[in-house]
N, C-alpha and C. Protein backbone atom coordinates (compact mmCIF):
# COMPACT_ATOMS: atom_id res chain seq x y z
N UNK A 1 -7.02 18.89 -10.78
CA UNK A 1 -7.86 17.81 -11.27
C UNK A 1 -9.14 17.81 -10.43
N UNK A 2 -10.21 18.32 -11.17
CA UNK A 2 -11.66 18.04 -10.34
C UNK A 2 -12.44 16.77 -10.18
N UNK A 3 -12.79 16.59 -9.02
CA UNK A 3 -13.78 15.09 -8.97
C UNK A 3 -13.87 14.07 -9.79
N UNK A 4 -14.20 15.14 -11.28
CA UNK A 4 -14.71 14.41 -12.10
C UNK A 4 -14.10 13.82 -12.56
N UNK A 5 -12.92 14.50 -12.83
CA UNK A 5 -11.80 13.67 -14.05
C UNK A 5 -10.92 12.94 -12.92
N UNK A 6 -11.21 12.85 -12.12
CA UNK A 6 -10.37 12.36 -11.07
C UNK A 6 -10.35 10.74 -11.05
N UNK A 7 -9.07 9.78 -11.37
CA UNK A 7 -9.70 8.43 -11.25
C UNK A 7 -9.74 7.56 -9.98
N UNK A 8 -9.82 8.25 -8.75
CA UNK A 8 -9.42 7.80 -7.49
C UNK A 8 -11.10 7.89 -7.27
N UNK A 9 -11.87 9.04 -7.87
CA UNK A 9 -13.40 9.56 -7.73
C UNK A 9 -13.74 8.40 -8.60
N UNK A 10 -13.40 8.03 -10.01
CA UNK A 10 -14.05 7.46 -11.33
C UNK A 10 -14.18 5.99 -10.41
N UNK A 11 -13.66 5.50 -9.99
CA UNK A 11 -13.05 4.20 -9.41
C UNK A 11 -12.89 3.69 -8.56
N UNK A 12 -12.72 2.83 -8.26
CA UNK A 12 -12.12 2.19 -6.82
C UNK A 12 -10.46 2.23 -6.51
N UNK A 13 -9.74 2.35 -7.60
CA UNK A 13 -8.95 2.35 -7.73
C UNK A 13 -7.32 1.54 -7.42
N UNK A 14 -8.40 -0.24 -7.86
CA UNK A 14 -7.76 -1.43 -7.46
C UNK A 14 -8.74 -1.96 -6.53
N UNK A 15 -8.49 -3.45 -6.58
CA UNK A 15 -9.24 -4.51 -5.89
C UNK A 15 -9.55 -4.01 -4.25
N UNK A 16 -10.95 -4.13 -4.45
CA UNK A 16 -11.93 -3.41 -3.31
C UNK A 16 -11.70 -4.58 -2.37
N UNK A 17 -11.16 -4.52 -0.71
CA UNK A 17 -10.95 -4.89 0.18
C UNK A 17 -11.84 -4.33 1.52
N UNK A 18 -12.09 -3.38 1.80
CA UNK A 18 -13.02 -3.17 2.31
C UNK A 18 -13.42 -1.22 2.30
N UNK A 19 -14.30 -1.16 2.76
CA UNK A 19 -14.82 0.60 2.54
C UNK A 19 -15.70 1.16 3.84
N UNK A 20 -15.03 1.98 4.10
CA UNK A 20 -15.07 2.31 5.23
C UNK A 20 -15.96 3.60 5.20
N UNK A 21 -16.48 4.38 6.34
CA UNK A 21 -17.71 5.31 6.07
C UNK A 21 -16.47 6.39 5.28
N UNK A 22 -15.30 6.79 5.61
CA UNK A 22 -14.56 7.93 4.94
C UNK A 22 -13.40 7.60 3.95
N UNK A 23 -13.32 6.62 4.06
CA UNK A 23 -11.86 5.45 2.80
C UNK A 23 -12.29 4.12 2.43
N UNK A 24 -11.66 3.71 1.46
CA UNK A 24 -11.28 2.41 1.30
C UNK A 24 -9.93 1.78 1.05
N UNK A 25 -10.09 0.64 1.44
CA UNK A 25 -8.49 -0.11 1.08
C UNK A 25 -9.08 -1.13 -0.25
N UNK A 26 -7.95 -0.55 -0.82
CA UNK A 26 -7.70 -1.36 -2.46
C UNK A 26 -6.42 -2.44 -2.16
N UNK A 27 -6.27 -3.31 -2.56
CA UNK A 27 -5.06 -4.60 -2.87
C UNK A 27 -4.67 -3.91 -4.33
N UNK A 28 -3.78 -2.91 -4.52
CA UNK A 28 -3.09 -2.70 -5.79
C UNK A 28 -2.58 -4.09 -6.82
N UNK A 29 -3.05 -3.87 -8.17
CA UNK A 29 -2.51 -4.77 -9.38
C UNK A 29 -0.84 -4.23 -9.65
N UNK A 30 0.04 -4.66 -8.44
CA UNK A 30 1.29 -4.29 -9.27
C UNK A 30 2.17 -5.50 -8.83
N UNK A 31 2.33 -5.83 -9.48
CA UNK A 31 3.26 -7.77 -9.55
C UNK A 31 4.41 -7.77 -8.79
N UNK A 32 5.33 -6.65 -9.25
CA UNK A 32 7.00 -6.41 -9.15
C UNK A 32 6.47 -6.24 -6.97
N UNK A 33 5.18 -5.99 -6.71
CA UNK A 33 5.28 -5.52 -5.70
C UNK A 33 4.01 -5.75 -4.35
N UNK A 34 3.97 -6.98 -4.77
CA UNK A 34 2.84 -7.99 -4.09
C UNK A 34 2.20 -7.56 -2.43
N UNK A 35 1.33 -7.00 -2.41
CA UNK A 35 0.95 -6.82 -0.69
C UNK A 35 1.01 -5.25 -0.55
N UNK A 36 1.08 -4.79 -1.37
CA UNK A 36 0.81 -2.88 -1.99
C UNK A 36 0.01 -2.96 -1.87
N UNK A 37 -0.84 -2.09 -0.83
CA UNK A 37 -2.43 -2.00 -0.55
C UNK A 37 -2.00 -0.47 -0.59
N UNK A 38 -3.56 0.65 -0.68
CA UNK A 38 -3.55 2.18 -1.12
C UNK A 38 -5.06 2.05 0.20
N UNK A 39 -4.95 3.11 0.94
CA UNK A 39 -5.85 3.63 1.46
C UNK A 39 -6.33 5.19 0.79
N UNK A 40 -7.43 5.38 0.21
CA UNK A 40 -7.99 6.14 -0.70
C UNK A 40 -9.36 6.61 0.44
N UNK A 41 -8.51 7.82 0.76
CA UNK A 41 -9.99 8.51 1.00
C UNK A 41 -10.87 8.96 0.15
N UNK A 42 -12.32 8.88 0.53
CA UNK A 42 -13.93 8.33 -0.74
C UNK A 42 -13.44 10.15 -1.28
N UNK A 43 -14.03 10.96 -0.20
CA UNK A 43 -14.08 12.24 -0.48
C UNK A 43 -12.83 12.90 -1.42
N UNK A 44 -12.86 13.60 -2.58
CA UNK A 44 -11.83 14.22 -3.17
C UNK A 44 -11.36 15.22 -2.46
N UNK A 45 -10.29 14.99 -1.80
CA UNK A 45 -9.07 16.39 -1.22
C UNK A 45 -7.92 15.70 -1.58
N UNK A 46 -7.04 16.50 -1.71
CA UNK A 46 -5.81 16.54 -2.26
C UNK A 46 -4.66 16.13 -1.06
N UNK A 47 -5.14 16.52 0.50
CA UNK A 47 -3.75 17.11 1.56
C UNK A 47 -4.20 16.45 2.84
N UNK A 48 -3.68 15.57 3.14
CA UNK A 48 -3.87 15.57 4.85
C UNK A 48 -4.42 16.52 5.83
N UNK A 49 -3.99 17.45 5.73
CA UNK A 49 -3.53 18.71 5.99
C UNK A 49 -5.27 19.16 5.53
N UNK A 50 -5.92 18.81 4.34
CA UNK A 50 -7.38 19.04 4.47
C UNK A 50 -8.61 18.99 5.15
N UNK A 51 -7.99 17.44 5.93
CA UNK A 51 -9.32 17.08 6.50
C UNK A 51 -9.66 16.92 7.78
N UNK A 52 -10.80 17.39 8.63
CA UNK A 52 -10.91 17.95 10.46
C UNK A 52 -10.22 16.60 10.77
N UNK A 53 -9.61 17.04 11.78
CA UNK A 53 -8.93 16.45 12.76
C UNK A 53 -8.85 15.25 13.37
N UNK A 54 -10.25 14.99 13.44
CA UNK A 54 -11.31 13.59 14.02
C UNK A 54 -10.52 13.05 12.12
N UNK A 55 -11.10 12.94 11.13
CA UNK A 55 -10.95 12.01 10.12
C UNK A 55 -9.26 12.06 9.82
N UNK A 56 -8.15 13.27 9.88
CA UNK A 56 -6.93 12.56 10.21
C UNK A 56 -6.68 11.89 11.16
N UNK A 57 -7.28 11.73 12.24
CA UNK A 57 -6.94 10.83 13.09
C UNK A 57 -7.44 9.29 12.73
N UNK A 58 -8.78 9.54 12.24
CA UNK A 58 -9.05 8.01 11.85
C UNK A 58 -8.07 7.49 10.65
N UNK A 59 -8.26 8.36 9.61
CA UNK A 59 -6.84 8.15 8.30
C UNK A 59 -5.36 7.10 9.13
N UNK A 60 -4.84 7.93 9.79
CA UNK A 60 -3.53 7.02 10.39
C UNK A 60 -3.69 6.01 11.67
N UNK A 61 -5.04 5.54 12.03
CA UNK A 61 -5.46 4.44 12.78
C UNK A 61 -5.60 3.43 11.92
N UNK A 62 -6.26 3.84 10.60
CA UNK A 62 -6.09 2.99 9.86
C UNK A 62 -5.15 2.20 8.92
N UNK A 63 -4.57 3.30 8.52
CA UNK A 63 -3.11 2.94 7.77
C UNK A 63 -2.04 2.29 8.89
N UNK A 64 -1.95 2.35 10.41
CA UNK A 64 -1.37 1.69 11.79
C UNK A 64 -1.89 0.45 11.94
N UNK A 65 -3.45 0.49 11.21
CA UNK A 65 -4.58 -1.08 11.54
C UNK A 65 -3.68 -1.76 10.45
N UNK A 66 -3.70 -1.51 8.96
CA UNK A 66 -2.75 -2.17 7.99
C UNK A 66 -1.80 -2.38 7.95
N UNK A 67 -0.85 -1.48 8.75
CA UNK A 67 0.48 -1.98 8.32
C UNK A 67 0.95 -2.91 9.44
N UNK A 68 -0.11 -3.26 10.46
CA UNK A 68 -0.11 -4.46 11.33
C UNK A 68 -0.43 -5.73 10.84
N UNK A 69 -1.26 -5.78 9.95
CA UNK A 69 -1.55 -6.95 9.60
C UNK A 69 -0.39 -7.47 8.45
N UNK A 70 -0.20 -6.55 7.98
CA UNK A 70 0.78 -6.53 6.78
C UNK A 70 2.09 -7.16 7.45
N UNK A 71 2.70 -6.45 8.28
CA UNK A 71 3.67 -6.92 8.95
C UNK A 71 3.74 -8.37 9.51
N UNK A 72 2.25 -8.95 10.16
CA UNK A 72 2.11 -10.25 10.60
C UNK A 72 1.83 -11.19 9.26
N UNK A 73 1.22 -10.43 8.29
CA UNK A 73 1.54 -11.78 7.47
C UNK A 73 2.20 -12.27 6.57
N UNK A 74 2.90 -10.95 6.03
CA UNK A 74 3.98 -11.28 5.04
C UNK A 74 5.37 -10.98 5.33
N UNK A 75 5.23 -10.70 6.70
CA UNK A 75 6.31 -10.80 7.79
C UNK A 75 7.79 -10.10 6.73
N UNK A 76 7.29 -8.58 6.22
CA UNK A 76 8.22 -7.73 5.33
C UNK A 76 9.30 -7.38 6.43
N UNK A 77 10.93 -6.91 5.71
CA UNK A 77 11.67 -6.39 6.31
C UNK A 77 11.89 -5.32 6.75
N UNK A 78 10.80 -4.82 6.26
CA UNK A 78 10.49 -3.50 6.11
C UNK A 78 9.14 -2.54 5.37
N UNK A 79 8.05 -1.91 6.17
CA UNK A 79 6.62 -1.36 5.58
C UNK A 79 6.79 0.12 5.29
N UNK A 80 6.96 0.66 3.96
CA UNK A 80 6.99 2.32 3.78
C UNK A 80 5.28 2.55 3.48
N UNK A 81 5.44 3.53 4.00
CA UNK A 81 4.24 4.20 4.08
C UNK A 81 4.49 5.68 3.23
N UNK A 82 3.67 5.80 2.61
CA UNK A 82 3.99 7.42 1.39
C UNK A 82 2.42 7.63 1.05
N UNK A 83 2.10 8.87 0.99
CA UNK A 83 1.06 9.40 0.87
C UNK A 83 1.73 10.82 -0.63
N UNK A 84 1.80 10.79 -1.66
CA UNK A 84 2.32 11.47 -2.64
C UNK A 84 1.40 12.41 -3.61
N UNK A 85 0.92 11.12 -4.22
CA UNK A 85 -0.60 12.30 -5.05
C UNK A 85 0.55 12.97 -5.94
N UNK A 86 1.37 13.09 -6.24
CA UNK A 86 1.73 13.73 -7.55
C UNK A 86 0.85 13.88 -8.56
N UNK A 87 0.83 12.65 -9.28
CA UNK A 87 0.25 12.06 -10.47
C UNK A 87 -1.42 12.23 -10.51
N UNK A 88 -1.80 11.94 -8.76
CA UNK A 88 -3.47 11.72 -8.56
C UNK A 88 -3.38 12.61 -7.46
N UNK A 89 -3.27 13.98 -7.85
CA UNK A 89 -3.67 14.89 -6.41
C UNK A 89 -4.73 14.38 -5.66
N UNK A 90 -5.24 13.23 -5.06
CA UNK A 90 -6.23 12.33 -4.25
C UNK A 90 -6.17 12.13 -3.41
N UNK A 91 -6.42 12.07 -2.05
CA UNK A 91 -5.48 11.46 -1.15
C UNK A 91 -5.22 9.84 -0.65
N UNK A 92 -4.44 9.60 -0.85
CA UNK A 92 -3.95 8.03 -0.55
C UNK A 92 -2.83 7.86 0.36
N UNK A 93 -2.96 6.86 0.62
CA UNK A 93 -1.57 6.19 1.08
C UNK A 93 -1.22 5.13 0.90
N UNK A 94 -0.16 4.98 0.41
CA UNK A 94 0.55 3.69 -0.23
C UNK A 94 1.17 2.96 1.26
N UNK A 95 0.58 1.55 0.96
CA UNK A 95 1.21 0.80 2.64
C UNK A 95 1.96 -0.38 1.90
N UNK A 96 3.22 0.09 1.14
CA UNK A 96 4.15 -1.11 0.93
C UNK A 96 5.37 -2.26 2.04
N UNK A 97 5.01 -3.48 1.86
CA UNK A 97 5.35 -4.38 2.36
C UNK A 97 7.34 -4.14 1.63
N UNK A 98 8.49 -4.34 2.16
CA UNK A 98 9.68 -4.20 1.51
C UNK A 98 10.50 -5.13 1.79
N UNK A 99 11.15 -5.79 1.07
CA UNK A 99 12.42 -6.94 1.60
C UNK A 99 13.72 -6.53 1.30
N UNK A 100 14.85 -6.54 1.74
CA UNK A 100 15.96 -6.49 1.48
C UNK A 100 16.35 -7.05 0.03
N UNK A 101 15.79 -7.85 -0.48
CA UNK A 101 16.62 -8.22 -1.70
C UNK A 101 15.26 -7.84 -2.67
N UNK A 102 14.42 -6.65 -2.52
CA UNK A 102 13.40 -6.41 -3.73
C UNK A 102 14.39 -5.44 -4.99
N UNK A 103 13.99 -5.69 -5.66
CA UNK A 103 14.59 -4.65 -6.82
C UNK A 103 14.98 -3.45 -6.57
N UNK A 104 14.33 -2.39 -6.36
CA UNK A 104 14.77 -1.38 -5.99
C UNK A 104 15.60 -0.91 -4.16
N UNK A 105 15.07 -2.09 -3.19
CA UNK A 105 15.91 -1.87 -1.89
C UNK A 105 17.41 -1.53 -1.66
N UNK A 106 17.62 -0.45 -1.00
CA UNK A 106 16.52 0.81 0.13
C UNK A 106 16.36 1.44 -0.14
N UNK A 107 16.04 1.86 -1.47
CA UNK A 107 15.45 3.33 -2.00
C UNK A 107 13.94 2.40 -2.16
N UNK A 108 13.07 3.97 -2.66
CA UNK A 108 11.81 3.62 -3.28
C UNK A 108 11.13 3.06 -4.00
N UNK A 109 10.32 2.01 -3.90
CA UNK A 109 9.87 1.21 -5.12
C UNK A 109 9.44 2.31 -6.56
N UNK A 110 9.39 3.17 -5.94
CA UNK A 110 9.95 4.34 -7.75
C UNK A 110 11.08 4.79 -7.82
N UNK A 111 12.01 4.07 -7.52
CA UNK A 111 13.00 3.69 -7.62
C UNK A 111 13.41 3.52 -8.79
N UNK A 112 14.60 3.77 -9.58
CA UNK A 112 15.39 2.89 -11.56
C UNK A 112 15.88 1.64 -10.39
N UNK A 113 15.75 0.31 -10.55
CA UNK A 113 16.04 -0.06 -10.00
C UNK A 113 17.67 -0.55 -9.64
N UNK A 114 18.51 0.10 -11.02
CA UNK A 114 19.74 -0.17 -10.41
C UNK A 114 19.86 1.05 -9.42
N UNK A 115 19.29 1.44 -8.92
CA UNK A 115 19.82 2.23 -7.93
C UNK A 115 19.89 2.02 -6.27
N UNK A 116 19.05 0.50 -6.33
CA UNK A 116 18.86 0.11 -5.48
C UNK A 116 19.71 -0.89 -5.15
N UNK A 117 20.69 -1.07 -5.69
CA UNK A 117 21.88 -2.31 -5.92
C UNK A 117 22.74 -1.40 -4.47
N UNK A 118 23.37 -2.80 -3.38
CA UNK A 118 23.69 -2.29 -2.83
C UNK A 118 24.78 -3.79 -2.58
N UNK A 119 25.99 -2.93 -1.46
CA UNK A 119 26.87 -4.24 -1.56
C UNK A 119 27.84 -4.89 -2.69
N UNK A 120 28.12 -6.23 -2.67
CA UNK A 120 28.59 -7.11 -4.25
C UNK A 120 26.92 -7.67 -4.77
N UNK A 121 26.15 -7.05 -4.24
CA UNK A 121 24.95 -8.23 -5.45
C UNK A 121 25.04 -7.89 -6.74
N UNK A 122 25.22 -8.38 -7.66
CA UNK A 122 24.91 -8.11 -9.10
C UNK A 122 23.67 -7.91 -9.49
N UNK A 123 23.41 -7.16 -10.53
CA UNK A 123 22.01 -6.86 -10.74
C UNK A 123 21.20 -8.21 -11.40
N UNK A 124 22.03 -9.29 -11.98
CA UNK A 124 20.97 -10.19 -12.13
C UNK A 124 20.76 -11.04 -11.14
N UNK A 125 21.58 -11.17 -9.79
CA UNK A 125 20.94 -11.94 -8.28
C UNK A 125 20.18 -11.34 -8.16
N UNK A 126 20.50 -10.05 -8.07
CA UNK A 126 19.07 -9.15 -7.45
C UNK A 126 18.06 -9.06 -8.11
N UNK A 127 17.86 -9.32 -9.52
CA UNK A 127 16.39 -9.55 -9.68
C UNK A 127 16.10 -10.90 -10.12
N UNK A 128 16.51 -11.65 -9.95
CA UNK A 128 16.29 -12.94 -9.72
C UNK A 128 16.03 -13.40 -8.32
N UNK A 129 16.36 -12.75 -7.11
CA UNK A 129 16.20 -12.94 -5.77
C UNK A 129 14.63 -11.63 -5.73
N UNK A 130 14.35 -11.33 -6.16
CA UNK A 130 13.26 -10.10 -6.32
C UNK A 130 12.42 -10.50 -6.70
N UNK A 131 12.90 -11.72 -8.01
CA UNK A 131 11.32 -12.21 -8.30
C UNK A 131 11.03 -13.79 -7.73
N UNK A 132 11.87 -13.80 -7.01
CA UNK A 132 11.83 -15.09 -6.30
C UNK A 132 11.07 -14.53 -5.34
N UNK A 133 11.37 -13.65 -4.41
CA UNK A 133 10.53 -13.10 -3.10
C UNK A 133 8.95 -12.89 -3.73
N UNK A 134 9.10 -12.19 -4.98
CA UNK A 134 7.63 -11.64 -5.54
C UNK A 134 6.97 -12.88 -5.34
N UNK A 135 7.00 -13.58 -6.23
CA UNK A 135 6.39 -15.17 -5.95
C UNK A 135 6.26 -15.67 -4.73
N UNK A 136 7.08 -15.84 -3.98
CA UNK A 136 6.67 -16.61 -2.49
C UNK A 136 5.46 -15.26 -2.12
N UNK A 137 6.29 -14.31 -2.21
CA UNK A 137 4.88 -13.06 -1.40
C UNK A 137 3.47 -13.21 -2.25
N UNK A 138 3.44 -13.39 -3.57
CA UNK A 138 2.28 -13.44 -4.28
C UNK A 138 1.31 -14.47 -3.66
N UNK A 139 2.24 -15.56 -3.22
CA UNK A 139 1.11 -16.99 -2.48
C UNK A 139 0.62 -16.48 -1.54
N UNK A 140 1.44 -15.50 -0.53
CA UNK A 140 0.17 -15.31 0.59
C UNK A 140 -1.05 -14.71 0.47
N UNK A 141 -1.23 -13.78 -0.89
CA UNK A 141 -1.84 -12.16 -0.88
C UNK A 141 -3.15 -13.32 -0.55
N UNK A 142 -3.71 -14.46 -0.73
CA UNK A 142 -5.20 -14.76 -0.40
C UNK A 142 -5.22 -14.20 1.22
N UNK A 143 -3.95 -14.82 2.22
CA UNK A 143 -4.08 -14.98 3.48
C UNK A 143 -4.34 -13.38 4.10
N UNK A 144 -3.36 -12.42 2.96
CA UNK A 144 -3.09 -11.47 3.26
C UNK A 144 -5.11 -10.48 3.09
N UNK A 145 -5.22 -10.91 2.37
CA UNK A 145 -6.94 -10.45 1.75
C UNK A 145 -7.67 -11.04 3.09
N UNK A 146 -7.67 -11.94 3.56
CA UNK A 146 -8.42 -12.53 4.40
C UNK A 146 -8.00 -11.72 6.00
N UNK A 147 -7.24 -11.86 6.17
CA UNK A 147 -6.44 -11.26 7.61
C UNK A 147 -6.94 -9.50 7.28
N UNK A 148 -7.04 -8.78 6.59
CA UNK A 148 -7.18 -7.66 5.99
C UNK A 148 -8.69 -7.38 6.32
N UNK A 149 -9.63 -8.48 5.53
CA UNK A 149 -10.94 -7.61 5.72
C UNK A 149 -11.03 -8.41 7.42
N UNK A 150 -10.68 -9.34 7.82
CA UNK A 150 -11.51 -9.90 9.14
C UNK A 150 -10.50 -8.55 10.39
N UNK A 151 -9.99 -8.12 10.21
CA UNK A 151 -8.99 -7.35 10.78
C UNK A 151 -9.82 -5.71 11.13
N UNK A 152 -10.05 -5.40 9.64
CA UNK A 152 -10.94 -4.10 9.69
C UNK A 152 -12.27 -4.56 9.93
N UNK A 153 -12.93 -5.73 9.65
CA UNK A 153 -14.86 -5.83 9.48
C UNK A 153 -14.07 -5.55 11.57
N UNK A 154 -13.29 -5.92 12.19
CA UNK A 154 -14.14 -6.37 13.81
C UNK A 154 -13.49 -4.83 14.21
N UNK A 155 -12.50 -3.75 13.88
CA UNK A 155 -12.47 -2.86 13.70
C UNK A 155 -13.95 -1.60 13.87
N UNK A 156 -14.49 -1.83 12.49
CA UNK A 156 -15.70 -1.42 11.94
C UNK A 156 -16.52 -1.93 13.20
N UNK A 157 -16.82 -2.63 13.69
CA UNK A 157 -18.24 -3.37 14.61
C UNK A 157 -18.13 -2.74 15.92
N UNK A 158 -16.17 -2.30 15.92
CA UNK A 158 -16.14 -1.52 17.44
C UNK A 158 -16.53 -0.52 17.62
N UNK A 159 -16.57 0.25 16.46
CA UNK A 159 -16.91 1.92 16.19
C UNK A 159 -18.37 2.25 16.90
């Protein structure tokens, strides 16, 4: 996939949070999964593994800067971090927030989610306790937006 047709290039690729001289952080539109932020490097490469040394190092200072704040404010049971590109050979990284009783937990939020049934929960506690969490987590995402850019802008000012 070249630049062009590329929609990580076409786009922002979800609600613009802040942009940095080599990435930006997007607040992903996905409901089932509230506090999914994507760090999208600007430049099109495909691989970690692509880019000098100095900008992987900034790449996982940053995705370490997020999944701190993430952790303090939606106080998850758990933060996966996946960098995949299947679908969008682009490079990203997915910084998901995880709770014990989300739909798919402890497998992957691409996950079928009965596969994530663990224990006696039945699958309709568990997504009834899934979208109960979604909701309480959905109220913070303002605090979570706010803690996010004031987190990276004093970040950015140290550079």
């Amino acid at each position: 996939m070249s630049g062009s047709a590329c929609p990580l290039c076409a786009s922002d690729g979800g609600e613009l949070l802040h942009r940095a001289r080599s990435w930006r952080l997007v607040l992903a539109d996905e409901p089932d999964w509230p506090g999914l932020v994507r760090i999208i490097w600007n430049e099109h490469v495909a691989e970690l593994s692509d880019l000098s040394e100095s900008d992987s190092l900034d790449l996982v200072a940053a995705v370490r800067q997020v999944e701190r704040v993430l952790r303090d404010t939606l106080t998850p049971d758990k933060v996966n971090v996946a960098s995949l590109g299947n679908q969008v050979p682009h490079l990203h990284v997915h910084i998901v927030p995880r709770w014990r009783d989300d739909l798919t937990f402890p497998d992957s939020i691409w996950s079928r989610p009965e596969t994530g049934l663990s224990g006696n929960i039945s699958s309709s506690d568990r997504a009834a306790a899934a979208l109960a969490r979604s909701q309480s987590t959905a109220l913070r995402i303002p605090a979570l937006r706010l803690a996010l850019v004031h987190s990276l802008a004093r970040s950015s000012h140290s550079h």
